[in-house]
N, C-alpha and C. Protein backbone atom coordinates (compact mmCIF):
# COMPACT_ATOMS: atom_id res chain seq x y z
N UNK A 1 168.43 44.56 94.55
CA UNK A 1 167.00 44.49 94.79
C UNK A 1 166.63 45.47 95.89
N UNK A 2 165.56 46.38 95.58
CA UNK A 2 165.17 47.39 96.76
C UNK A 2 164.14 46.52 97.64
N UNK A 3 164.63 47.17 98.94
CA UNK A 3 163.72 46.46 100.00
C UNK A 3 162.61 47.64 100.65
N UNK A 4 162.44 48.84 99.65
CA UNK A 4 161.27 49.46 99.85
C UNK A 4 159.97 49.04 99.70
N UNK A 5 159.30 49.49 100.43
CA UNK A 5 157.57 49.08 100.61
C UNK A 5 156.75 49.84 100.16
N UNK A 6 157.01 50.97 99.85
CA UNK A 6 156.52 52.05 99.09
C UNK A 6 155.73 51.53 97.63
N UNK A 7 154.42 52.04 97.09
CA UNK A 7 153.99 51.77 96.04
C UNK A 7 153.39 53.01 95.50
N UNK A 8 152.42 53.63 94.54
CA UNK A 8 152.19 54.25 93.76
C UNK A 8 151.11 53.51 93.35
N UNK A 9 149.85 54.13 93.47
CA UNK A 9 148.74 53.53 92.55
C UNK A 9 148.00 54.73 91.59
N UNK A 10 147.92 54.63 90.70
CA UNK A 10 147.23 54.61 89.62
C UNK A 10 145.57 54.63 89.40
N UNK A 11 145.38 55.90 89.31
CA UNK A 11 143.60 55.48 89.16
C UNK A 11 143.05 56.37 88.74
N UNK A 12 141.96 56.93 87.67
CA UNK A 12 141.42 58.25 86.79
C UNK A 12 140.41 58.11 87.54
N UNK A 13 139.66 59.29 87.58
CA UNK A 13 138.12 59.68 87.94
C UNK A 13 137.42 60.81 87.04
N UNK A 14 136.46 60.60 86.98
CA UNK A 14 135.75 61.53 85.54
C UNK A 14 135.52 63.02 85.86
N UNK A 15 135.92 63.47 86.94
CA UNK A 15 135.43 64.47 87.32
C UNK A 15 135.93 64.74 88.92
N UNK A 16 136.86 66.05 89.21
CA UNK A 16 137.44 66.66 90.42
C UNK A 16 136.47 65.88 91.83
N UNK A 17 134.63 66.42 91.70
CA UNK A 17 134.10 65.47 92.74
C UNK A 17 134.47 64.25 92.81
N UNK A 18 134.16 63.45 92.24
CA UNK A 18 134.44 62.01 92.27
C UNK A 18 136.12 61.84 92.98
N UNK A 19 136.65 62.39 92.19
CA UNK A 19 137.94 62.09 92.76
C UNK A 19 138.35 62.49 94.15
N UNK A 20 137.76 63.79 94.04
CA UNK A 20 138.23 64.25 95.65
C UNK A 20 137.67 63.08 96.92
N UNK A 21 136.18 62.82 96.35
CA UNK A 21 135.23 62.24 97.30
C UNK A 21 136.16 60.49 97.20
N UNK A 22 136.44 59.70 96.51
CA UNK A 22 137.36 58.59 96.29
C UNK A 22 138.93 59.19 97.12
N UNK A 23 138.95 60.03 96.74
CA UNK A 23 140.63 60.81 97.76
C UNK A 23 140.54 60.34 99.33
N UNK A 24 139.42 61.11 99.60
CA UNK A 24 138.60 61.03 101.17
C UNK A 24 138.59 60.22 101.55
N UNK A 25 137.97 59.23 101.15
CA UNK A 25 137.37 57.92 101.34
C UNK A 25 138.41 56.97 101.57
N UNK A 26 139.56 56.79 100.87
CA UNK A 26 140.70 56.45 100.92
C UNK A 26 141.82 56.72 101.70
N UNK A 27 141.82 57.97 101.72
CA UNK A 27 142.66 58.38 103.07
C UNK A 27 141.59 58.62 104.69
N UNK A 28 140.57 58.82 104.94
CA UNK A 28 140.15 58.32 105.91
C UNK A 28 140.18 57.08 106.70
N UNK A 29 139.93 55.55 105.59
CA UNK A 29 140.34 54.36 105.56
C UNK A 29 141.87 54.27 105.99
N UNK A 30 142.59 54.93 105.94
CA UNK A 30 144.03 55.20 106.04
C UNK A 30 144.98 53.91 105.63
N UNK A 31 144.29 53.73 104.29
CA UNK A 31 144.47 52.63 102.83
C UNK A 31 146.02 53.47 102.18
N UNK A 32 145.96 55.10 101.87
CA UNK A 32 146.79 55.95 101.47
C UNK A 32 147.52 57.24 102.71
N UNK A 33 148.68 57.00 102.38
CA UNK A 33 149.12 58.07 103.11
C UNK A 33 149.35 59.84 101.93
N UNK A 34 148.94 59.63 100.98
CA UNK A 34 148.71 61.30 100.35
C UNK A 34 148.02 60.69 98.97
N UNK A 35 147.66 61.28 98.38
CA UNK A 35 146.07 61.51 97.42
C UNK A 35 146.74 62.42 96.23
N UNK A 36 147.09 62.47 95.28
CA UNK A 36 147.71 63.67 94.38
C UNK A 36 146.50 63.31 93.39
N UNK A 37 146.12 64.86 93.01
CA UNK A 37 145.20 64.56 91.92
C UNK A 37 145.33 65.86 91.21
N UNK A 38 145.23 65.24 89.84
CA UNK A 38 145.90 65.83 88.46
C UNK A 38 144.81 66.25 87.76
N UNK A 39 143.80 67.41 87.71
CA UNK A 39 142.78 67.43 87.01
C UNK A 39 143.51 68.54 85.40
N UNK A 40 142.06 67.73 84.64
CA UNK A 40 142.53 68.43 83.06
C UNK A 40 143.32 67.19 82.02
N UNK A 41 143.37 65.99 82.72
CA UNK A 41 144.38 65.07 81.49
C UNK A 41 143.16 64.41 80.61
N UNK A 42 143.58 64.06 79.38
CA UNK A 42 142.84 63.66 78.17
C UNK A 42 143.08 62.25 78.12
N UNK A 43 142.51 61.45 78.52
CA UNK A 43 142.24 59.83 78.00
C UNK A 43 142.24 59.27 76.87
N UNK A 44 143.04 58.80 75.96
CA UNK A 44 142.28 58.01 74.59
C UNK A 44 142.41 56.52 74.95
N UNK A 45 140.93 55.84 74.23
CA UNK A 45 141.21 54.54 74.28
C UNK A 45 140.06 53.81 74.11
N UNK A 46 140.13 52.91 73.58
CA UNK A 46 138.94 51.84 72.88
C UNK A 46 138.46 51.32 74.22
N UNK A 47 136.72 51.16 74.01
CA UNK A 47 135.75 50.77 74.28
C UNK A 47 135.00 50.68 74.05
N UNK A 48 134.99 48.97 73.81
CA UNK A 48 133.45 48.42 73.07
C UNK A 48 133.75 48.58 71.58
N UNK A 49 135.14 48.69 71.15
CA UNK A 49 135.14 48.79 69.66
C UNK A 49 135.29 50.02 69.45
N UNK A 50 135.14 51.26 70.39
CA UNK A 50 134.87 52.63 69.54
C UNK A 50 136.40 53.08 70.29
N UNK A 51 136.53 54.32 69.40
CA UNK A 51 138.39 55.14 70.08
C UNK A 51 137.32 56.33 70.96
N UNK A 52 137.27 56.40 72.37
CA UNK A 52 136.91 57.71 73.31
C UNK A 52 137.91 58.62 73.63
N UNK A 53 137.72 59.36 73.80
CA UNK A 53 138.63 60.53 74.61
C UNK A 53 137.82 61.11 75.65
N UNK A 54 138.27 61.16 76.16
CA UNK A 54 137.54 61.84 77.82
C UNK A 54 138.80 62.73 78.55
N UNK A 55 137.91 63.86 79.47
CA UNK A 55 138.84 64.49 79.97
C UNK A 55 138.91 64.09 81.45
N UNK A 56 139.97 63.77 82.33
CA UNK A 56 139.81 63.00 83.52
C UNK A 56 140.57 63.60 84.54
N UNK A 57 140.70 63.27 85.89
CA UNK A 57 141.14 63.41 86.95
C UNK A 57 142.13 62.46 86.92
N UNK A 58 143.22 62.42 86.86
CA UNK A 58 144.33 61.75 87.14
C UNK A 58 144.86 61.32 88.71
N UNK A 59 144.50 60.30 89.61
CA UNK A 59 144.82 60.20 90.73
C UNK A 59 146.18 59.26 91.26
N UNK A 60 147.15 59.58 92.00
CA UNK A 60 148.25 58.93 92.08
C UNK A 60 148.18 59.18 94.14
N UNK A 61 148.07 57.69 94.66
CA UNK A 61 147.79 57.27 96.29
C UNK A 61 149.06 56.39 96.24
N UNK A 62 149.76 57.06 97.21
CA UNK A 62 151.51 56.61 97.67
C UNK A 62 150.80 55.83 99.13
N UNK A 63 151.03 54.63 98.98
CA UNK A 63 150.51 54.18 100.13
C UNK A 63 151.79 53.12 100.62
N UNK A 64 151.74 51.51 100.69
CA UNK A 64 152.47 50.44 101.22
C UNK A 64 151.79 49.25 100.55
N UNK A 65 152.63 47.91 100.08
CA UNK A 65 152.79 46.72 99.45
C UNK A 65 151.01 46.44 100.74
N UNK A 66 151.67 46.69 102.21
CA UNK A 66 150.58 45.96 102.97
C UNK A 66 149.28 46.25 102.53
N UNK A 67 149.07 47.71 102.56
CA UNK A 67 147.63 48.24 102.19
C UNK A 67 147.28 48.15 101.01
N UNK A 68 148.15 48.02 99.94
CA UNK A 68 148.10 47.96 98.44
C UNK A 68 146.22 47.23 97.88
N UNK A 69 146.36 45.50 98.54
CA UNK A 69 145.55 45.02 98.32
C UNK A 69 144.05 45.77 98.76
N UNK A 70 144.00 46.19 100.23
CA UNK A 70 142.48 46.62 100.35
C UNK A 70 142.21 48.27 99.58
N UNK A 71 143.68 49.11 99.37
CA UNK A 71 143.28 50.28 98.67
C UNK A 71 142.61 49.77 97.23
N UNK A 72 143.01 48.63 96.73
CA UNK A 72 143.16 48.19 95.14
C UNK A 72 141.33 47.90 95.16
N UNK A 73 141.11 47.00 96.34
CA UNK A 73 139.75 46.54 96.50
C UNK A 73 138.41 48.00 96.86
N UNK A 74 139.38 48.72 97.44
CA UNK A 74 138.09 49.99 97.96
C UNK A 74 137.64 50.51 96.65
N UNK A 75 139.20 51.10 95.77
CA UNK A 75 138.90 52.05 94.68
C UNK A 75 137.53 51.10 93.63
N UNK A 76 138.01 49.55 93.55
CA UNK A 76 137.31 49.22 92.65
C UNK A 76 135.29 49.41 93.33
N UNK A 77 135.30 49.17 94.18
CA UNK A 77 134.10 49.35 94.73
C UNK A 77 133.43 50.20 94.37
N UNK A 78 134.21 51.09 94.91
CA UNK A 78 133.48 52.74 95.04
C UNK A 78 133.76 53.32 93.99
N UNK A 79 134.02 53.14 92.87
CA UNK A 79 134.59 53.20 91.83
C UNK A 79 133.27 53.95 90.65
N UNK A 80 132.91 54.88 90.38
CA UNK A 80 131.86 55.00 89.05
C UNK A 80 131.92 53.95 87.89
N UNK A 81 133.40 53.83 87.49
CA UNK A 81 133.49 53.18 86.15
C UNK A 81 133.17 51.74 86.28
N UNK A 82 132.98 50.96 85.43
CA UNK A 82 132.18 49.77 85.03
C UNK A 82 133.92 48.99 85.17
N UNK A 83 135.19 49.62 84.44
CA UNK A 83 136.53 49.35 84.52
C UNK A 83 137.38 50.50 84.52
N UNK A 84 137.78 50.68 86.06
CA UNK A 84 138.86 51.89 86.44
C UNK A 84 140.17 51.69 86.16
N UNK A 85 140.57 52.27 85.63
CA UNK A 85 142.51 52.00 85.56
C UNK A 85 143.14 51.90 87.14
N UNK A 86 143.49 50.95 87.69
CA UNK A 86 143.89 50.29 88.75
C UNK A 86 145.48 49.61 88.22
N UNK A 87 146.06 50.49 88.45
CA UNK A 87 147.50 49.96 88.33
C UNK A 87 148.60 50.29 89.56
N UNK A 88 149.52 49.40 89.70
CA UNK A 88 150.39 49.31 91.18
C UNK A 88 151.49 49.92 90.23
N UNK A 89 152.50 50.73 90.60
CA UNK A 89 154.11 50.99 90.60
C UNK A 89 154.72 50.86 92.01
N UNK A 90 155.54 49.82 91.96
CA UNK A 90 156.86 49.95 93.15
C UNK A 90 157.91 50.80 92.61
N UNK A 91 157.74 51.55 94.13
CA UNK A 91 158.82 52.39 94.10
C UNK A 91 160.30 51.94 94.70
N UNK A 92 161.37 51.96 93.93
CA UNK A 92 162.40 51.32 93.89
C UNK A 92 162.90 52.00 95.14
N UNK A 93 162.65 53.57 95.20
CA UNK A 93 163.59 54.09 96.09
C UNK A 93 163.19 55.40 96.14
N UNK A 94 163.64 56.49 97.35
CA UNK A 94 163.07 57.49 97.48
C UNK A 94 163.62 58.12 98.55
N UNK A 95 163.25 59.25 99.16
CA UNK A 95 163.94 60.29 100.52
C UNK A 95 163.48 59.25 101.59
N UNK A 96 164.28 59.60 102.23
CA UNK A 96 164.33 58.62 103.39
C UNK A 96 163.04 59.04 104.35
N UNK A 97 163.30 60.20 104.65
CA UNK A 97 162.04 61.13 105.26
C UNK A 97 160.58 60.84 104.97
N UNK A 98 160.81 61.05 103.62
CA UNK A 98 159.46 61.21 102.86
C UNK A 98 158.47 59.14 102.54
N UNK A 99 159.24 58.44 102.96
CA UNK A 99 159.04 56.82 102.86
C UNK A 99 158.60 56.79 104.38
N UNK A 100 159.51 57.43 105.38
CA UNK A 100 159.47 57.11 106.81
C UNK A 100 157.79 57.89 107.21
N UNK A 101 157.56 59.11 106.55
CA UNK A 101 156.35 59.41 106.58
C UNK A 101 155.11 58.18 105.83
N UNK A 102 155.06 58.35 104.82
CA UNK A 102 154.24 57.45 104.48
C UNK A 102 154.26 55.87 105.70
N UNK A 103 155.16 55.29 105.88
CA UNK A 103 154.47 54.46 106.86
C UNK A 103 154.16 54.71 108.08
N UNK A 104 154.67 55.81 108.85
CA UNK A 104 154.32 56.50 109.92
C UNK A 104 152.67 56.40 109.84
N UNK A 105 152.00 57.22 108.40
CA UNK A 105 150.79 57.38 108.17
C UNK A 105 150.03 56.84 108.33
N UNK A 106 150.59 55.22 107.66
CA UNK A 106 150.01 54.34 107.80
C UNK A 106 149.39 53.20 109.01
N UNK A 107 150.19 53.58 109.77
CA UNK A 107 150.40 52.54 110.72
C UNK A 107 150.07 53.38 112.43
C-alpha cells in the first residue's frame, strides 16, 4: 500500500481562457501546486440523449488528498459547465523531489 499523498485531478474547460482563468484561480488559492493544460482534445459523449463532440481544454492539478476536497469544491463553483468532469487519481508513487515539491507548495 503507498503512503503517498499526492493526487491528480481531472477537469476539461471549453476554451484556453476559461481554463487558464480556473488554472489561476486555483493555484492562487494554493488548492494546486502545478496546473497542466492540454488544449486541442476532442470530447465525445451523451447529453440529454444526444452523442456531442466538443473540442476542450484538458486540465490535470497535482495537488494533496488534504486540498483535494476544497480544489474539488472551487472547480465545481467556478466551473462554466452545468456538469464538469471532476475526477481524483491517486498517485501510487513518484520522484521523490518532485512529491517533496508539491507539498512544499502547498503548505
Amino acid at each position: 500500500m503507498s503512503d503517498c499523498n499526492a493526487v491528480v485531478i481531472l477537469c476539461t474547460a471549453p476554451d484556453e481562457a476559461t481554463a487558464q482563468e480556473l488554472a489561476a484561480r486555483v493555484l492562487g488559492e494554493k488548492l494546486a501546486a502545478c496546473a497542466t493544460l492540454l488544449p486541442g482534445v476532442s470530447s465525445l459523449y451523451y447529453w440529454e440523449g444526444k452523442l456531442e463532440q466538443e473540442y476542450e481544454v484538458q486540465m490535470l492539478f497535482k495537488s494533496d488528498k488534504q486540498h483535494q476536497h476544497a480544489l474539488l469544491s472551487h472547480l465545481k463553483q467556478h466551473h462554466p459547465y452545468q456538469t464538469p468532469e471532476l475526477l481524483v487519481l491517486p498517485v501510487m508513487t513518484g520522484d521523490k523531489d518532485y512529491l517533496s515539491w508539491i507539498n512544499a507548495s502547498l503548505n
